[in-house]
N, C-alpha and C. Protein backbone atom coordinates (compact mmCIF):
# COMPACT_ATOMS: atom_id res chain seq x y z
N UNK A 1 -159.54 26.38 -227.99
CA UNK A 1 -159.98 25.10 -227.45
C UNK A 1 -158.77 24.34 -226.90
N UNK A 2 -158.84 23.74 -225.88
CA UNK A 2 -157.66 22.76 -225.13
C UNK A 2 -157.22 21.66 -226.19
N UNK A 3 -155.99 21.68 -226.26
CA UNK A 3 -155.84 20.58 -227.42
C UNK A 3 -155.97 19.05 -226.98
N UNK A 4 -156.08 19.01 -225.60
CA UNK A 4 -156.50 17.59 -225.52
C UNK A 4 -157.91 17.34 -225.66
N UNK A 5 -158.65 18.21 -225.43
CA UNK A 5 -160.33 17.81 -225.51
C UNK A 5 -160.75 17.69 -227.42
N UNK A 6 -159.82 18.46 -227.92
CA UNK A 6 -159.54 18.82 -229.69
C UNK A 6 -158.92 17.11 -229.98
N UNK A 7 -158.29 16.59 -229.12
CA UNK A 7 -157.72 15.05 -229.94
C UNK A 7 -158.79 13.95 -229.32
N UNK A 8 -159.50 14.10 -228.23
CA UNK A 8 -160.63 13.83 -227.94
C UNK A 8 -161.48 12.78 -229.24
N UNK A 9 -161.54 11.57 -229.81
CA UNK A 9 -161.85 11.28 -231.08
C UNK A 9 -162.65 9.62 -230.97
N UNK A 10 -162.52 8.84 -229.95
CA UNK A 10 -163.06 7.41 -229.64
C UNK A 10 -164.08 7.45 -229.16
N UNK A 11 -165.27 7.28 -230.27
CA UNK A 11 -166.74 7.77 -229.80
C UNK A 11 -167.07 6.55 -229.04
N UNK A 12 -167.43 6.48 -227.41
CA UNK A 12 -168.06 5.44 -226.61
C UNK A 12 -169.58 5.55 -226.99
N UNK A 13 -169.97 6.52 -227.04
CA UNK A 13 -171.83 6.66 -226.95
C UNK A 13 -172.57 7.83 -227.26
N UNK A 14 -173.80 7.36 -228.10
CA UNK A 14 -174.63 8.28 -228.40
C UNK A 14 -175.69 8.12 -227.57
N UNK A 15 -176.37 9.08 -226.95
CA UNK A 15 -177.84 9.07 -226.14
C UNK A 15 -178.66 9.69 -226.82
N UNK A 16 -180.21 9.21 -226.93
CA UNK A 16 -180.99 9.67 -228.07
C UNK A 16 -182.06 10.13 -226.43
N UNK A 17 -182.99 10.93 -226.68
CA UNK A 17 -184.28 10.67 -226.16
C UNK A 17 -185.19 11.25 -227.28
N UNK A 18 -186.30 10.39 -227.41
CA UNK A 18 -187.56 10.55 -228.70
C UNK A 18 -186.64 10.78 -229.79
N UNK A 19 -185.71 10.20 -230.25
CA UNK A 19 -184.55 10.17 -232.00
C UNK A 19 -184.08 11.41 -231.71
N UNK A 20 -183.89 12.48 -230.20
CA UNK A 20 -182.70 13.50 -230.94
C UNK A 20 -181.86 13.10 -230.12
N UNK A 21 -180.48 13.62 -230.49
CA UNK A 21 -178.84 13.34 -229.59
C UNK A 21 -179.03 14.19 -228.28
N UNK A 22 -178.85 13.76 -227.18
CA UNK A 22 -178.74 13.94 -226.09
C UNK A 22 -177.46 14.37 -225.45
N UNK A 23 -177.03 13.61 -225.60
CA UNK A 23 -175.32 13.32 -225.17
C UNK A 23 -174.26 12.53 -225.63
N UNK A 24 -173.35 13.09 -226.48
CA UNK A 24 -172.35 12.11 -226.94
C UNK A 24 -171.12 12.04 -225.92
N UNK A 25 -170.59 11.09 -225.33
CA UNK A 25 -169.26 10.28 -224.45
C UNK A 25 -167.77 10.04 -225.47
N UNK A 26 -167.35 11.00 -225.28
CA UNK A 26 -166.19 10.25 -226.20
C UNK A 26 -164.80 9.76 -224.87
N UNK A 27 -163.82 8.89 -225.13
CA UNK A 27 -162.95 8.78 -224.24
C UNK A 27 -161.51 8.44 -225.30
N UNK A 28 -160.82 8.92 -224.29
CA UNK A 28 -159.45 8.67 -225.19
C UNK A 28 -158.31 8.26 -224.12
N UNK A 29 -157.40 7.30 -224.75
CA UNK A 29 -155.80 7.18 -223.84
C UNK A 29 -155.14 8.06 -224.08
N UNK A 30 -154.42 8.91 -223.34
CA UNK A 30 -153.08 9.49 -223.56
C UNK A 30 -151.88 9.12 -222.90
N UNK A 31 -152.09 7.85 -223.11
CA UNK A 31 -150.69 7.66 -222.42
C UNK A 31 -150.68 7.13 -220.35
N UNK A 32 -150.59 8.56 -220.05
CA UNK A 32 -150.66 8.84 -218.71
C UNK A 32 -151.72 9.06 -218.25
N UNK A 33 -152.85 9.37 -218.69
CA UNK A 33 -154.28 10.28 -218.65
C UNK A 33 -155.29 9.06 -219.58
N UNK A 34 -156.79 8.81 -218.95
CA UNK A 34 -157.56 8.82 -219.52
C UNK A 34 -158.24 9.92 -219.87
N UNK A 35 -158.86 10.15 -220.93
CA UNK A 35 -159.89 11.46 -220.73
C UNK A 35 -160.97 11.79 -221.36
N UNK A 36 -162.40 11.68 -220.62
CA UNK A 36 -163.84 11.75 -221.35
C UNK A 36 -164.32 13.05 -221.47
N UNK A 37 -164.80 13.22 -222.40
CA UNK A 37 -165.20 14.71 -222.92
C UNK A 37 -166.67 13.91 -223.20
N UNK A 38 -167.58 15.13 -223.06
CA UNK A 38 -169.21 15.18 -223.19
C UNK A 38 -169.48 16.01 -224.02
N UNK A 39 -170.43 16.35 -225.22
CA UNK A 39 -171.35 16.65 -225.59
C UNK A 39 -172.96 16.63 -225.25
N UNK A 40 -173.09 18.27 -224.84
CA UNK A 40 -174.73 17.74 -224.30
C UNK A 40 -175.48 18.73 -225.04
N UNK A 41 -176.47 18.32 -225.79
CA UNK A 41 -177.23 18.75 -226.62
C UNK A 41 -178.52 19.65 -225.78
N UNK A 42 -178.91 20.52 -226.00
CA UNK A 42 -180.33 21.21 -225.08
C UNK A 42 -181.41 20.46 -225.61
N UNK A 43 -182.24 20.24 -224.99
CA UNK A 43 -183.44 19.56 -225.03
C UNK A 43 -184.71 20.59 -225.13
N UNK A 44 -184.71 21.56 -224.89
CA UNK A 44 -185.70 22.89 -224.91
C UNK A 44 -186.15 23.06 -226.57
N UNK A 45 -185.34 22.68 -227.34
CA UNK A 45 -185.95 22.89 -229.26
C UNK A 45 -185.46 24.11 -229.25
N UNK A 46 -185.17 24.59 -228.88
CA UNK A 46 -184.56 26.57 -229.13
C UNK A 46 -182.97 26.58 -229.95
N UNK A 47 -181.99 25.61 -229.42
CA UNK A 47 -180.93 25.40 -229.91
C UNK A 47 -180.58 24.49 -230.36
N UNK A 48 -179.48 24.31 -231.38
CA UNK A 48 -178.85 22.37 -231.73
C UNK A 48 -177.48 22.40 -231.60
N UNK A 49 -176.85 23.59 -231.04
CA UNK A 49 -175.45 23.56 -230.85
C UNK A 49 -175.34 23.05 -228.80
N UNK A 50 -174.62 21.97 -229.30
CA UNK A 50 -174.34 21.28 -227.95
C UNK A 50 -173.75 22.10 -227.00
N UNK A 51 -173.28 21.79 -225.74
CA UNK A 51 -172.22 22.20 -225.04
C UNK A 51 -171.08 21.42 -224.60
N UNK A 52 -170.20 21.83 -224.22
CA UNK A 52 -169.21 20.81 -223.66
C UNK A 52 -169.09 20.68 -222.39
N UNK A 53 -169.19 19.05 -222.00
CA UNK A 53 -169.15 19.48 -220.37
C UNK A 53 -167.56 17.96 -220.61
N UNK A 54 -166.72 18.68 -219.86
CA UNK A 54 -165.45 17.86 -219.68
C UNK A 54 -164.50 19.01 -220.18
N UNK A 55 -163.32 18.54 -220.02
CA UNK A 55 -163.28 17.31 -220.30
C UNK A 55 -162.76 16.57 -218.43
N UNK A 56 -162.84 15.26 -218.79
CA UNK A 56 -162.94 14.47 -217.07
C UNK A 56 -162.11 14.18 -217.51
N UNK A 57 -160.75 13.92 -216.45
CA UNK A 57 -159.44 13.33 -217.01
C UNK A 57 -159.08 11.79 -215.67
N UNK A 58 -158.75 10.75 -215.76
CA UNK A 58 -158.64 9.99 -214.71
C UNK A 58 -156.89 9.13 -215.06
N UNK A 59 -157.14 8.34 -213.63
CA UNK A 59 -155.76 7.64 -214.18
C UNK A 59 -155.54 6.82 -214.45
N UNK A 60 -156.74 6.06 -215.14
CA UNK A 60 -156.86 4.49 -215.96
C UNK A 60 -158.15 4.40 -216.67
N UNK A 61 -157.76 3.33 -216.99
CA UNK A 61 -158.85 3.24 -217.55
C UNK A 61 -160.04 2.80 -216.90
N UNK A 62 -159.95 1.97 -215.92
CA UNK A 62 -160.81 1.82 -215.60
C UNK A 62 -161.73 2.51 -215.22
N UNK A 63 -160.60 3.72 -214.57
CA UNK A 63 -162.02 4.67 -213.75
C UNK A 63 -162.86 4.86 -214.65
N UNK A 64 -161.99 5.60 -216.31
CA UNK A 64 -163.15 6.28 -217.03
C UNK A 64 -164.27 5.61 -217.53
N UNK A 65 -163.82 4.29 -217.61
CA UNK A 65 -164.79 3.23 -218.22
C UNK A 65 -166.04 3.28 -217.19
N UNK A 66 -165.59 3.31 -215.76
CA UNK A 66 -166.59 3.46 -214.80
C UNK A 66 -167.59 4.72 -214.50
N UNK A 67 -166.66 5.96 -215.06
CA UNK A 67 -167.50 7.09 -214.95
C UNK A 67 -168.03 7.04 -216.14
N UNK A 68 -168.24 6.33 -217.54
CA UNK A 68 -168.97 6.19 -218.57
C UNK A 68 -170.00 5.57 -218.67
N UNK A 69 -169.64 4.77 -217.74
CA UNK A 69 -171.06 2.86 -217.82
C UNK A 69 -172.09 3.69 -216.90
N UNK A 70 -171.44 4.53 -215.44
CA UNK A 70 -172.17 4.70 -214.51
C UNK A 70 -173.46 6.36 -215.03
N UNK A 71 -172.72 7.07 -215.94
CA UNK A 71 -173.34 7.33 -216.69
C UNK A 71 -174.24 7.33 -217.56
N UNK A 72 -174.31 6.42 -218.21
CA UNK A 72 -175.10 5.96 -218.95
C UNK A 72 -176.06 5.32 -218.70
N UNK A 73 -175.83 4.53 -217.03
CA UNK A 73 -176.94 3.76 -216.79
C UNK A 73 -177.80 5.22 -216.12
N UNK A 74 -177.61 6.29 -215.49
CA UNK A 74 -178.47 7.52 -215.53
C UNK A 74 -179.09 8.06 -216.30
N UNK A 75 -178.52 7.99 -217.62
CA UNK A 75 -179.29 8.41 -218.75
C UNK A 75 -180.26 7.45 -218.74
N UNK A 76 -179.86 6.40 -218.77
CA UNK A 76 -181.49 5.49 -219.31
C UNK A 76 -182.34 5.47 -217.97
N UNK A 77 -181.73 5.68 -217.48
CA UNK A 77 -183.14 5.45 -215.92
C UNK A 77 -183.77 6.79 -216.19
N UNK A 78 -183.41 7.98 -216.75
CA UNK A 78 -183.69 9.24 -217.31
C UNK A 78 -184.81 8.93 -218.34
N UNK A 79 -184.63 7.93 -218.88
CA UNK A 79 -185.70 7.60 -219.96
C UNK A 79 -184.79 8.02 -221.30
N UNK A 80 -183.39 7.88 -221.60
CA UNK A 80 -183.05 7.96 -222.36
C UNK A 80 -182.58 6.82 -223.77
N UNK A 81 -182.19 6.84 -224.54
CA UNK A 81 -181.52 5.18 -225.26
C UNK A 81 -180.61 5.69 -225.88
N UNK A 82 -179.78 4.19 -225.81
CA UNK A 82 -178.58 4.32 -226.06
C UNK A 82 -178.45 3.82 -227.87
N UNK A 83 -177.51 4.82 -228.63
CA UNK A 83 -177.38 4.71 -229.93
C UNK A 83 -176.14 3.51 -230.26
């Protein structure tokens, strides 16, 4: 595993749809690097081991804050909620 997606640890958000986890957002500073790592859970009932989609790395914070909010407001127009 990449050891930056492994220090990966400032949980921004949980996404539920009908009470199961959807998608967890985590983001972290490193310094030089922002960087958001995803957890996305399958929705099919067959599996409960997530996948990883990231990690997204930017060069402030702001962006990531922006690729997180702008996110999230997809999930809920998805019909998802936020934990």
């Amino acid at each position: 595993m990449n050891p930056t997606v492994a220090a990966v640890s400032d949980l921004v958000s949980a996404v539920r749809k009908d009470g199961k986890p959807v998608v967890r957002l985590r983001c972290a500073d490193y310094g030089d690097e922002w960087v958001v790592n995803c957890d996305v859970y399958p929705v099919d009932g067959l599996s409960v081991q997530p996948r990883t989609a990231g990690p997204y790395s930017f060069g402030t914070g702001g962006e990531a804050k922006q690729f997180v909010e702008t996110s999230l407001l997809a999930l809920q127009i998805l019909g998802c909620d936020l934990a």
